[in-house]
C-alpha atoms as a PDB file:
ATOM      1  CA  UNK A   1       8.591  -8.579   6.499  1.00  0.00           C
ATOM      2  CA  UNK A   2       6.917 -10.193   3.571  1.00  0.00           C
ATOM      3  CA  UNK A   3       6.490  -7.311   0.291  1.00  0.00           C
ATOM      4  CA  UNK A   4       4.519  -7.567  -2.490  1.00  0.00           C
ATOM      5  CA  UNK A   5       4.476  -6.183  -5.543  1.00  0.00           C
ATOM      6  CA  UNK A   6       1.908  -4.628  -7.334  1.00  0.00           C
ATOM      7  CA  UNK A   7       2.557  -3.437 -10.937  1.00  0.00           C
ATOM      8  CA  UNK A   8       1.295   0.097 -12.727  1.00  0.00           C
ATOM      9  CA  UNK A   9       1.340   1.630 -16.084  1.00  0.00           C
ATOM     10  CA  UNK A  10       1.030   5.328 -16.132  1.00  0.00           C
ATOM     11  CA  UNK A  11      -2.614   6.500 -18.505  1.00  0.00           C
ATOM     12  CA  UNK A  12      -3.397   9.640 -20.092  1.00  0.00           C
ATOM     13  CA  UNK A  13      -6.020   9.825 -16.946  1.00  0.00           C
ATOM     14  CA  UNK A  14      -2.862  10.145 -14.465  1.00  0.00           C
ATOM     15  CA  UNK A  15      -1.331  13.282 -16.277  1.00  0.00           C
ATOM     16  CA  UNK A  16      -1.434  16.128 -15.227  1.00  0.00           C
ATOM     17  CA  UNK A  17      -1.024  19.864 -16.596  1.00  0.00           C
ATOM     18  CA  UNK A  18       3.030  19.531 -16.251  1.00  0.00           C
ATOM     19  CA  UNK A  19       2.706  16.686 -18.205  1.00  0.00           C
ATOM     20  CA  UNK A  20       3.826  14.133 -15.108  1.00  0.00           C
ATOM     21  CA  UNK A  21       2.208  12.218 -12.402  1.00  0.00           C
ATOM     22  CA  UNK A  22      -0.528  14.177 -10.546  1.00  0.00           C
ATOM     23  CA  UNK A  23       0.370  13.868  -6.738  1.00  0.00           C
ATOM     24  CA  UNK A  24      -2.535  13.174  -6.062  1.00  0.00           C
ATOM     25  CA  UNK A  25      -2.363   9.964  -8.382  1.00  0.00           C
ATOM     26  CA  UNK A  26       0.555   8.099  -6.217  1.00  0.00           C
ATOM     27  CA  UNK A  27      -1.619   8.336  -3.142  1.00  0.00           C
ATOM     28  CA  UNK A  28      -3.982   6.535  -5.118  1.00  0.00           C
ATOM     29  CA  UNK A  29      -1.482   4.134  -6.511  1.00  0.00           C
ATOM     30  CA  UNK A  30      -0.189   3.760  -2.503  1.00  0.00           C
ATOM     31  CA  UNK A  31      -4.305   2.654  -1.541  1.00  0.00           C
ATOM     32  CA  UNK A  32      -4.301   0.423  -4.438  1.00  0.00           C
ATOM     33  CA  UNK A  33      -0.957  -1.392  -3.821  1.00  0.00           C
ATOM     34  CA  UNK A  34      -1.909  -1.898  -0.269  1.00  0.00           C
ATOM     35  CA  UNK A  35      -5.220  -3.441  -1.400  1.00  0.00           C
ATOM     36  CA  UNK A  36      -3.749  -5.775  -3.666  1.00  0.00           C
ATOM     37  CA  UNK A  37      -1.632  -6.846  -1.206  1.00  0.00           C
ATOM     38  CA  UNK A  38      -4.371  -7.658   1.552  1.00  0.00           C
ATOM     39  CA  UNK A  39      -6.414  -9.586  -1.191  1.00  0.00           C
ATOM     40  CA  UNK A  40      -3.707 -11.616  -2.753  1.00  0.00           C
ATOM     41  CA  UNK A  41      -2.451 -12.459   0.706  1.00  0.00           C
ATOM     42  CA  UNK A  42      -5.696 -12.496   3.012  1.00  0.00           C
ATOM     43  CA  UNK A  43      -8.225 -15.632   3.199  1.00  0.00           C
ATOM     44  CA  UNK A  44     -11.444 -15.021   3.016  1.00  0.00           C
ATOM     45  CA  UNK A  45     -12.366 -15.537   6.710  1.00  0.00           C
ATOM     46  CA  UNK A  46     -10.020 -13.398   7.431  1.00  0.00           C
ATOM     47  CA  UNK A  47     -11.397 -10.398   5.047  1.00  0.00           C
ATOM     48  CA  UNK A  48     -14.269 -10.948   5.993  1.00  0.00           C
ATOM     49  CA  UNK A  49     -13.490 -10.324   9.525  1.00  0.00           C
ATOM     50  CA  UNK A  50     -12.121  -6.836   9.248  1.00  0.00           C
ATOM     51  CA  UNK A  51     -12.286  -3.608   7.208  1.00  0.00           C
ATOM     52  CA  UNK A  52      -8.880  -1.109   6.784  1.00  0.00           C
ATOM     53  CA  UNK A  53      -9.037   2.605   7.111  1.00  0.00           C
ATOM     54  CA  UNK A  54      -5.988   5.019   6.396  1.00  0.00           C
ATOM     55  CA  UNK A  55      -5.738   7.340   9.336  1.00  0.00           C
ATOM     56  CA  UNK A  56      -2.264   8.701   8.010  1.00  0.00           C
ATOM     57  CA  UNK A  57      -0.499   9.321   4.911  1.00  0.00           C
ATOM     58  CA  UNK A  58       3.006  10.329   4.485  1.00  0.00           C
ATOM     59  CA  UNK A  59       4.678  10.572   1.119  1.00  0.00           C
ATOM     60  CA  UNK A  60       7.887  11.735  -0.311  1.00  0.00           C
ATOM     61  CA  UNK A  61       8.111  12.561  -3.931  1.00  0.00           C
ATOM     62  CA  UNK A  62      11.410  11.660  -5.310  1.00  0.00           C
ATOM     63  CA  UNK A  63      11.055  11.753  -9.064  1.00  0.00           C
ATOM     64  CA  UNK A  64       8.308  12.248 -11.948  1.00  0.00           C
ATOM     65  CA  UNK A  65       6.994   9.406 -13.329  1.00  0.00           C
ATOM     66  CA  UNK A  66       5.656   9.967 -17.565  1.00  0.00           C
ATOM     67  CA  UNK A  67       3.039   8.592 -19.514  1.00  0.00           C
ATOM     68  CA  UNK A  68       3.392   4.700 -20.599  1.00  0.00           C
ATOM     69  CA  UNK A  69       6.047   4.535 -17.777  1.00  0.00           C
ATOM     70  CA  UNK A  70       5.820   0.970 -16.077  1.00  0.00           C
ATOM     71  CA  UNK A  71       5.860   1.216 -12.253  1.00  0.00           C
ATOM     72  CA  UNK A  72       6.477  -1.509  -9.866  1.00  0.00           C
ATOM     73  CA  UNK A  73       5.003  -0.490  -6.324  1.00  0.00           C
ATOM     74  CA  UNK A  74       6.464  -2.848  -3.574  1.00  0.00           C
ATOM     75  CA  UNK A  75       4.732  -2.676  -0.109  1.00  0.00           C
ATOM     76  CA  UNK A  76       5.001  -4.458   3.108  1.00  0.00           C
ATOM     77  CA  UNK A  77       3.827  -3.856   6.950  1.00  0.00           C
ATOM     78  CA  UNK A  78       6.535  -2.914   8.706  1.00  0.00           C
ATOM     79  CA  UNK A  79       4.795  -2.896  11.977  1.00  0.00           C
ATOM     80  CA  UNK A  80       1.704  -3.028  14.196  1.00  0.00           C
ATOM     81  CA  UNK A  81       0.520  -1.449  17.179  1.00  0.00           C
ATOM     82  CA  UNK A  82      -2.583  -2.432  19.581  1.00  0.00           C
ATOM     83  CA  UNK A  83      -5.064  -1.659  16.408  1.00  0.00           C
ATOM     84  CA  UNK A  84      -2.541   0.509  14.384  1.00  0.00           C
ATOM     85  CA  UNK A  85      -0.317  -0.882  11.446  1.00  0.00           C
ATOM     86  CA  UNK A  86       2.264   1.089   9.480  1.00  0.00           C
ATOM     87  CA  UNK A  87       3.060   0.084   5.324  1.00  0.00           C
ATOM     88  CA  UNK A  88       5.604   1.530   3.210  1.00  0.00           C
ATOM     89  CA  UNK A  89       5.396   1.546  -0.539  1.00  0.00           C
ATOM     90  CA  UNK A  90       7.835   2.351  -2.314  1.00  0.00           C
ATOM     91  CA  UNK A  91       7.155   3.256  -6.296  1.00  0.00           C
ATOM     92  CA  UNK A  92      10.046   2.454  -8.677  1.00  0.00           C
ATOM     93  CA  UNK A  93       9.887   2.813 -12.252  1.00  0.00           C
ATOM     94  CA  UNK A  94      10.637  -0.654 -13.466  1.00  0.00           C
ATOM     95  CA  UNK A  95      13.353   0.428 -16.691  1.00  0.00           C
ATOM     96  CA  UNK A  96      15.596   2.179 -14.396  1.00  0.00           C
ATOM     97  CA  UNK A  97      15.176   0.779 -10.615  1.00  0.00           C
ATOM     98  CA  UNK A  98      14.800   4.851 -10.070  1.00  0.00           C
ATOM     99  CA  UNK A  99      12.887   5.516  -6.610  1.00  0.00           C
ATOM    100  CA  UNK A 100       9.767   7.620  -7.676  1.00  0.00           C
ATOM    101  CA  UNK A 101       7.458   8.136  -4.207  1.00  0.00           C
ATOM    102  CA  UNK A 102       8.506   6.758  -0.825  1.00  0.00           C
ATOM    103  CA  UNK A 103       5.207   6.537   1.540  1.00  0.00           C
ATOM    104  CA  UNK A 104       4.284   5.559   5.084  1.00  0.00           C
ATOM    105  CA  UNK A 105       1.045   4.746   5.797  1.00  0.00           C
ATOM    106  CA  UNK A 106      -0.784   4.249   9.496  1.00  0.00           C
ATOM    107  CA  UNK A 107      -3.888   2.092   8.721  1.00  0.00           C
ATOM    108  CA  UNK A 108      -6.292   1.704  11.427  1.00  0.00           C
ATOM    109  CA  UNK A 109      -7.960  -2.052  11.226  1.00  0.00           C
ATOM    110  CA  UNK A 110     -11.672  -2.790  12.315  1.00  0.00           C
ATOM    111  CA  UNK A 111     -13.869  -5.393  13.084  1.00  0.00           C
ATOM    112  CA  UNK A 112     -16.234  -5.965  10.076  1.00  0.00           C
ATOM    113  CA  UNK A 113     -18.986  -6.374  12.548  1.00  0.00           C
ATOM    114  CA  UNK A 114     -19.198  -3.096  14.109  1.00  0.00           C
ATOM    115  CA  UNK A 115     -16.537  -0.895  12.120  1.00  0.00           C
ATOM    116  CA  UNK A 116     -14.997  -0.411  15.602  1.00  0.00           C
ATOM    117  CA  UNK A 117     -10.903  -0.245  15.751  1.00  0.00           C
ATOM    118  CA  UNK A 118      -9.491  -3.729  16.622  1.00  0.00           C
ATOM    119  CA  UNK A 119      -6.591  -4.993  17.985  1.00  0.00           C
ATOM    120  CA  UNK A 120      -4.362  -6.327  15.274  1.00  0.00           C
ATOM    121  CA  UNK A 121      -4.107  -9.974  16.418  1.00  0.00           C
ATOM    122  CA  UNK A 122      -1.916 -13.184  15.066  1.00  0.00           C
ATOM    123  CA  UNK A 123      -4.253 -14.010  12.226  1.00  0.00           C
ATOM    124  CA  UNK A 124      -3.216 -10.745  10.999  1.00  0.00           C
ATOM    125  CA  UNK A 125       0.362 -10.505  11.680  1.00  0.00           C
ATOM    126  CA  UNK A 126       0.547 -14.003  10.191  1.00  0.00           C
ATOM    127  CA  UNK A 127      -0.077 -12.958   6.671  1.00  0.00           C
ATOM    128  CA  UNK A 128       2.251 -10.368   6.648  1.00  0.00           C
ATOM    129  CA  UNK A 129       5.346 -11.888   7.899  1.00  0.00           C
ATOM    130  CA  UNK A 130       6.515 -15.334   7.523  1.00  0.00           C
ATOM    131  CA  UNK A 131       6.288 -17.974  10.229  1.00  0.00           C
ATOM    132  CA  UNK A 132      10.203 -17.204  10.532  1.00  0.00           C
ATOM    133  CA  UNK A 133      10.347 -14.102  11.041  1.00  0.00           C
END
């Protein structure tokens, strides 16, 4: 599958009290990453023929990410399901290749029309993975 990469630098904002990464930051950071990723790779006809909702998170914290660290989160679709697709992201810090958060994410896709779940269809797959593949 096709990744992308979507680049972070940790702000005062995503600190918390132990002085690290609030959790609840990286699921942000996971949202984001897959967001970039659909509007760098999407046309518009296409985005403006669906909508994305997260009907699952799963995330593994490996290490603790600082303020001013640089982050490279790399995503990609690793697979779709009658309306159902599943991304990882994976959230490095970019001075030491070290693994920070490992997530899974099922997103749900719908028709822009009606918000009602869709199957996810060629046009789809076709942005994700190359021709190839």
């Amino acid at each position: 599958m096709q990744s992308y990469e979507h680049y972070i630098t940790v702000q005062h904002s995503d600190i918390d009290a132990m002085n690290h990464v609030n959790n609840v930051v990286y699921v942000q950071w996971v949202q984001d990453a897959a967001s970039a990723h659909w509007n760098a790779l999407a046309p518009p006809e296409v985005k403006g023929k669906y909508n994305w909702v997260v009907l699952r998170h799963e995330i593994d914290y490996r290490n603790a990410a600082v303020l001013n660290d640089r982050l490279v989160a790399r995503t990609w679709v690793q697979d779709y399901e009658g309306v159902r697709s599943t991304r990882i992201v994976k959230i490095f810090r970019e001075q030491d290749n070290k693994v920070l958060v490992e997530a899974r994410t099922i997103w749900c896709l719908l028709s822009a029309a009606n918000n009602r779940p869709t199957r996810v269809g060629d046009d789809i797959k076709n942005i994700f993975s190359p021709p190839d593949f």
